[in-house]
Protein backbone atom coordinates (compact mmCIF):
# COMPACT_ATOMS: atom_id res chain seq x y z
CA UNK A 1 78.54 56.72 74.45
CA UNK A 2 74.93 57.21 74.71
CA UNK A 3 72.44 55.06 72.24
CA UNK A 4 71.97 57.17 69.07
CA UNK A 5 74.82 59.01 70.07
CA UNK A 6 77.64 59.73 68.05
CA UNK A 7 81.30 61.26 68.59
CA UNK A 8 81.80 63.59 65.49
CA UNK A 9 85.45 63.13 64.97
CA UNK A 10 87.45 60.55 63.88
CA UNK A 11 86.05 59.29 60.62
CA UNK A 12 89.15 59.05 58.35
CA UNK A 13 88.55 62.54 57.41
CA UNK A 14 91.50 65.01 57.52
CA UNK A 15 89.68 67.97 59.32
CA UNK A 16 91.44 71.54 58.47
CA UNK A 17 93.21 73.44 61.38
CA UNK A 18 91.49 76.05 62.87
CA UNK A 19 92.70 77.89 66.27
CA UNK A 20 89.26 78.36 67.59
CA UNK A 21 86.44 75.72 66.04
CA UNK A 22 82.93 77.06 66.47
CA UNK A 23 81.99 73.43 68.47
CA UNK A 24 78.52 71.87 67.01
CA UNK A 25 76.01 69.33 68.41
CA UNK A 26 73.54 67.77 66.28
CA UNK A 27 70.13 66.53 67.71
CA UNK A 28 68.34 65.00 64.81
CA UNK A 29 66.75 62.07 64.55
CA UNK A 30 66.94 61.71 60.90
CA UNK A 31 69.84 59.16 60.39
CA UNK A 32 70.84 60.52 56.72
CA UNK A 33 70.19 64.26 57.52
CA UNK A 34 72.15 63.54 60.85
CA UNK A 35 75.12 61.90 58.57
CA UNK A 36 74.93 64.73 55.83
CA UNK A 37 75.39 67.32 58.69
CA UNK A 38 78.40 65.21 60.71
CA UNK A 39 80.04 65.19 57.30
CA UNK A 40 79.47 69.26 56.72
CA UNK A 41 80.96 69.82 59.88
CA UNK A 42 84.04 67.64 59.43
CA UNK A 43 84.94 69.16 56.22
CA UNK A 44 84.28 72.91 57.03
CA UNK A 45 87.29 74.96 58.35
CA UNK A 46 86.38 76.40 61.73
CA UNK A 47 84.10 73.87 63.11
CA UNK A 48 83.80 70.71 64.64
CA UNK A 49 80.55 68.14 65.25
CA UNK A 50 80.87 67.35 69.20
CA UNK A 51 78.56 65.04 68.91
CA UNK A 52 75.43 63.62 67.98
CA UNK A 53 72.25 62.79 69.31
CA UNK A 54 68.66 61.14 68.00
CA UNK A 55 66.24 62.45 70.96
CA UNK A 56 65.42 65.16 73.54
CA UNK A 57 66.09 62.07 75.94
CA UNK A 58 69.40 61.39 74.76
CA UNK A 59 70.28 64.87 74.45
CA UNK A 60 69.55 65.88 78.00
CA UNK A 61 71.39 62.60 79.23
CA UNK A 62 74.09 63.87 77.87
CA UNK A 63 76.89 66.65 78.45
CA UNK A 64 75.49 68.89 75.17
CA UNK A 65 75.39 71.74 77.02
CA UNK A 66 78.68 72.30 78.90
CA UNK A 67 80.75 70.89 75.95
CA UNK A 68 79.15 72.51 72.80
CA UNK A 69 78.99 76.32 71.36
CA UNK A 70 75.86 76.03 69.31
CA UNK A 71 73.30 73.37 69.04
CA UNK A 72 71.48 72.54 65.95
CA UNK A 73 67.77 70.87 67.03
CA UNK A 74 64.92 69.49 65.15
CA UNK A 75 61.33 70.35 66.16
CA UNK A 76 59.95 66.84 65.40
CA UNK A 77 61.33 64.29 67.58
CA UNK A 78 60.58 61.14 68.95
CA UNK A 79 59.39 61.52 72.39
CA UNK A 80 60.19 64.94 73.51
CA UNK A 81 59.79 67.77 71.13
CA UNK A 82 63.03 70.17 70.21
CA UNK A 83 61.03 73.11 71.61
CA UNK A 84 61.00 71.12 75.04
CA UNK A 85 64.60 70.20 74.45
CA UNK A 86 65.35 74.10 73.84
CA UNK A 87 63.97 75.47 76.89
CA UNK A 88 65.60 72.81 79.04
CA UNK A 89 69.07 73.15 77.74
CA UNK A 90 68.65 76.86 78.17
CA UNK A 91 67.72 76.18 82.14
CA UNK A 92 71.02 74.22 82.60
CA UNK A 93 72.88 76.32 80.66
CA UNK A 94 71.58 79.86 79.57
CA UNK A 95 74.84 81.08 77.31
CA UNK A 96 74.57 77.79 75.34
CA UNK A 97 73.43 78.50 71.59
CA UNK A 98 70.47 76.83 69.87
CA UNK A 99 69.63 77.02 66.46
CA UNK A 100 66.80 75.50 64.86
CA UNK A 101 66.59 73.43 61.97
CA UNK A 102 63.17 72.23 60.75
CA UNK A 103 61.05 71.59 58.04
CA UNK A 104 57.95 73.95 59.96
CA UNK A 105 57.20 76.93 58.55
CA UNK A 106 54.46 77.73 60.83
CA UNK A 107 54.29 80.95 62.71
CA UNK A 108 53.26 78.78 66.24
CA UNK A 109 56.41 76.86 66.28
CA UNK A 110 58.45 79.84 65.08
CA UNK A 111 57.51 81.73 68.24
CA UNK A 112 57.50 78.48 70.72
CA UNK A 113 61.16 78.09 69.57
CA UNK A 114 62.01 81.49 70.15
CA UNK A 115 60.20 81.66 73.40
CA UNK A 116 61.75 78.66 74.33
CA UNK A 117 65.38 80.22 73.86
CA UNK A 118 66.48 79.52 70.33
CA UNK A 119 68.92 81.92 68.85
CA UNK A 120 67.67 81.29 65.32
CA UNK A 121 65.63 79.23 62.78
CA UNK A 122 66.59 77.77 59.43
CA UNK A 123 64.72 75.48 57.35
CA UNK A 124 66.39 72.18 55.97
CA UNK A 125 66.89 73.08 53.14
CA UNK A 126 69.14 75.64 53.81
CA UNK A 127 72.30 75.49 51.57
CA UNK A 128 75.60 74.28 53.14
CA UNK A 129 77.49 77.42 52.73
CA UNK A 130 74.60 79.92 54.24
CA UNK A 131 74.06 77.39 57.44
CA UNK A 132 77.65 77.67 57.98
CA UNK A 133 77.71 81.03 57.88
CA UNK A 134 74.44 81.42 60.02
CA UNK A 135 76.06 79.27 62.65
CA UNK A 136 78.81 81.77 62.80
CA UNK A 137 76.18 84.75 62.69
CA UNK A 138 74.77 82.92 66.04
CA UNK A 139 78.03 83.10 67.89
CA UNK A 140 78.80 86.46 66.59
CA UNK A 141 75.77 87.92 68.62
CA UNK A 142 73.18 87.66 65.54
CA UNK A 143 69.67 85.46 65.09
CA UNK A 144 69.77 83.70 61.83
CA UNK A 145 66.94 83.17 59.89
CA UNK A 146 65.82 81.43 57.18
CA UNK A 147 64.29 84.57 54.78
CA UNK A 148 60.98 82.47 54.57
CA UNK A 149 61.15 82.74 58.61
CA UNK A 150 61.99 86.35 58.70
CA UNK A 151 59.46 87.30 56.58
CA UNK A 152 56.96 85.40 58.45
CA UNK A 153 58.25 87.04 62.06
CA UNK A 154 57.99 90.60 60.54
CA UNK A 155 54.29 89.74 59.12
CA UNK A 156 52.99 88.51 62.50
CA UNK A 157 54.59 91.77 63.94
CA UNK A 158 52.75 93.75 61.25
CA UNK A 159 49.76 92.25 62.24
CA UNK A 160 47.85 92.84 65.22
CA UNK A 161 45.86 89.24 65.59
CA UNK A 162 49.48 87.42 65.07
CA UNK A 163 51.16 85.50 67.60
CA UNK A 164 54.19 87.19 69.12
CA UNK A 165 57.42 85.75 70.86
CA UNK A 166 57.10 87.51 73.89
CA UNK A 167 54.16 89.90 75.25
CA UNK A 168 53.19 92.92 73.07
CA UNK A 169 54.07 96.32 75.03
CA UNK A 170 53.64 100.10 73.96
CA UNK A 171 56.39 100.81 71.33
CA UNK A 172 59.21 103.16 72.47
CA UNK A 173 60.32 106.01 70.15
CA UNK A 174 62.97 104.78 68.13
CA UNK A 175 66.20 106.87 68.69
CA UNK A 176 67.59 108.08 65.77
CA UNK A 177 69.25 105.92 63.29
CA UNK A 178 71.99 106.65 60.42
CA UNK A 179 70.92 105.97 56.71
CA UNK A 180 73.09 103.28 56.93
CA UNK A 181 71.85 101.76 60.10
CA UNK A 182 68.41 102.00 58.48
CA UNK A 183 69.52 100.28 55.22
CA UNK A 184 70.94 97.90 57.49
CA UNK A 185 67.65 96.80 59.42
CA UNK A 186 65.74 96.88 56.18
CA UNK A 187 67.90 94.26 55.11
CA UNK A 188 67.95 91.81 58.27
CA UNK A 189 63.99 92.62 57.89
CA UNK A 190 64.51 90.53 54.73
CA UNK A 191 66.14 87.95 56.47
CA UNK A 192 69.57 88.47 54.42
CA UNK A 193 72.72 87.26 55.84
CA UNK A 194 75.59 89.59 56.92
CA UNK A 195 77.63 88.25 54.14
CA UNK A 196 74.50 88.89 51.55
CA UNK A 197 73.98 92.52 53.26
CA UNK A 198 77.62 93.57 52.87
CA UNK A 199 77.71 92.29 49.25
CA UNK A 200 74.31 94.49 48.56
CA UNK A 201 75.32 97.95 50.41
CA UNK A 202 79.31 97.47 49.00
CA UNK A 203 80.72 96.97 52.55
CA UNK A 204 82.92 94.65 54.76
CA UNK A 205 80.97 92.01 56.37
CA UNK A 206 83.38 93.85 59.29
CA UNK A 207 81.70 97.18 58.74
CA UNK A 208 78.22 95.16 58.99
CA UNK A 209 78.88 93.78 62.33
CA UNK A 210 80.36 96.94 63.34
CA UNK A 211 77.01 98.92 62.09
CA UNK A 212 75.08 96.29 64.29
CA UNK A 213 76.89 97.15 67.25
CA UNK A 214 75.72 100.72 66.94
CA UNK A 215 72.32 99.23 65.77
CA UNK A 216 71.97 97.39 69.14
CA UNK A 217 73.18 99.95 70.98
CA UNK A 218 71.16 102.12 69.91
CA UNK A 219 67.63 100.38 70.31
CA UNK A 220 68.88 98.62 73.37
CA UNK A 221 68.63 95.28 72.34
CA UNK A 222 70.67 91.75 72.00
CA UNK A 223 69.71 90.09 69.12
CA UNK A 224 68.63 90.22 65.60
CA UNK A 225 65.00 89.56 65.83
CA UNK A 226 64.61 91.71 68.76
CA UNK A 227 65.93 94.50 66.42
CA UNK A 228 64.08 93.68 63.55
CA UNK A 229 60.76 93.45 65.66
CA UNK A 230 61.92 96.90 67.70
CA UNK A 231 62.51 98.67 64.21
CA UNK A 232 59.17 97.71 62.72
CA UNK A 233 57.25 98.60 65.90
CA UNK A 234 58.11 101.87 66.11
């Protein structure tokens, strides 16, 4: 085991059954936030903590990206940033899942972290329940985000002297959308969580995910933010 490591399991803690766990790696270097999280994880139904690790040099020493689903990273690290760690785990492995989770607000790290390959970004304070359920949005296909985060992505699209994720191109006419579809993205836009869109429209988290489908489909794309960012563009 790695310095600053730690193995997740194994803590005197009955752990529920689940068929498939949604497997989580920690890198934060934070020893109480790092504890509060390996404790989440161990508790919640349908995960597991992996592991554990304080640095982007322990992280990359170790086997984080063959043996997790979905990584959880700090920005501010010693050494290393998380951005760096982000864009080299994506190298080794480009399927593997990272999720940031910072205290920055800032529209400059936003967009470094997506650039870099994140799949989403929460703050900290986050509530338990919502950054369980945006871990699961992350595997499901989706880009969790913080609303704060969302709201500042959308506002940087909106305007012209704002940094961007990727380079700015000519919008394409967007294809025709369903009232639904458009209630839909007006909500993500928001930065609402499937669970909190099906709750406002009436519907199935099911039926959201199923609408999303379409919604990608339809404008072509993979992920939440590049659907949010394709909607407002057009």
């Amino acid at each position: 085991m790695l310095p600053g490591a730690r193995n997740c399991d194994n803590r005197g803690v009955t752990m529920p059954v689940s068929a498939d766990p949604i497997r989580v790696a920690l890198v934060e270097d934070d020893s109480r936030i790092r504890a509060s999280l390996i404790s989440l994880f161990e508790l919640a139904e349908g995960y597991r903590c992996v592991n554990a690790f304080g640095s982007t040099e322990e992280t990359l020493a170790g086997s984080v990206a063959d043996i997790a689903d979905v990584v959880l990273m700090d920005i501010n690290l010693p050494g290393r940033s998380g951005i760096e760690c982000v864009a080299e785990l994506k190298r080794r492995n480009p399927a593997l899942l990272v999720v940031m989770l910072t205290v920055y607000e800032d529209a400059d790290k936003i967009f470094a972290a997506l650039r870099a390959g994140a799949s989403g970004y929460l703050l900290k304070r986050t509530p338990p329940a919502e950054l369980l359920e945006a871990i699961r949005e992350a595997v499901d296909g989706g880009s969790p985000m913080s609303s704060l985060i969302a709201r500042k992505v959308v506002a940087s699209f909106q305007d012209p002297t704002g940094p961007r994720p990727t380079a700015a191109a000519a919008p394409l006419p967007l294809p025709t959308l369903t009232p639904r579809e458009r209630e839909i993205l007006n909500a993500l836009a928001k930065g609402l969580l499937y669970k909190e869109i099906a709750d406002q429209l009436g519907i199935g988290t099911t039926t959201v995910r199923t609408h999303l489908r379409s919604i990608y489909d339809k404008l072509q794309v993979q992920t939440r933010t590049e659907a949010v960012v394709r909607y407002l563009a057009a």
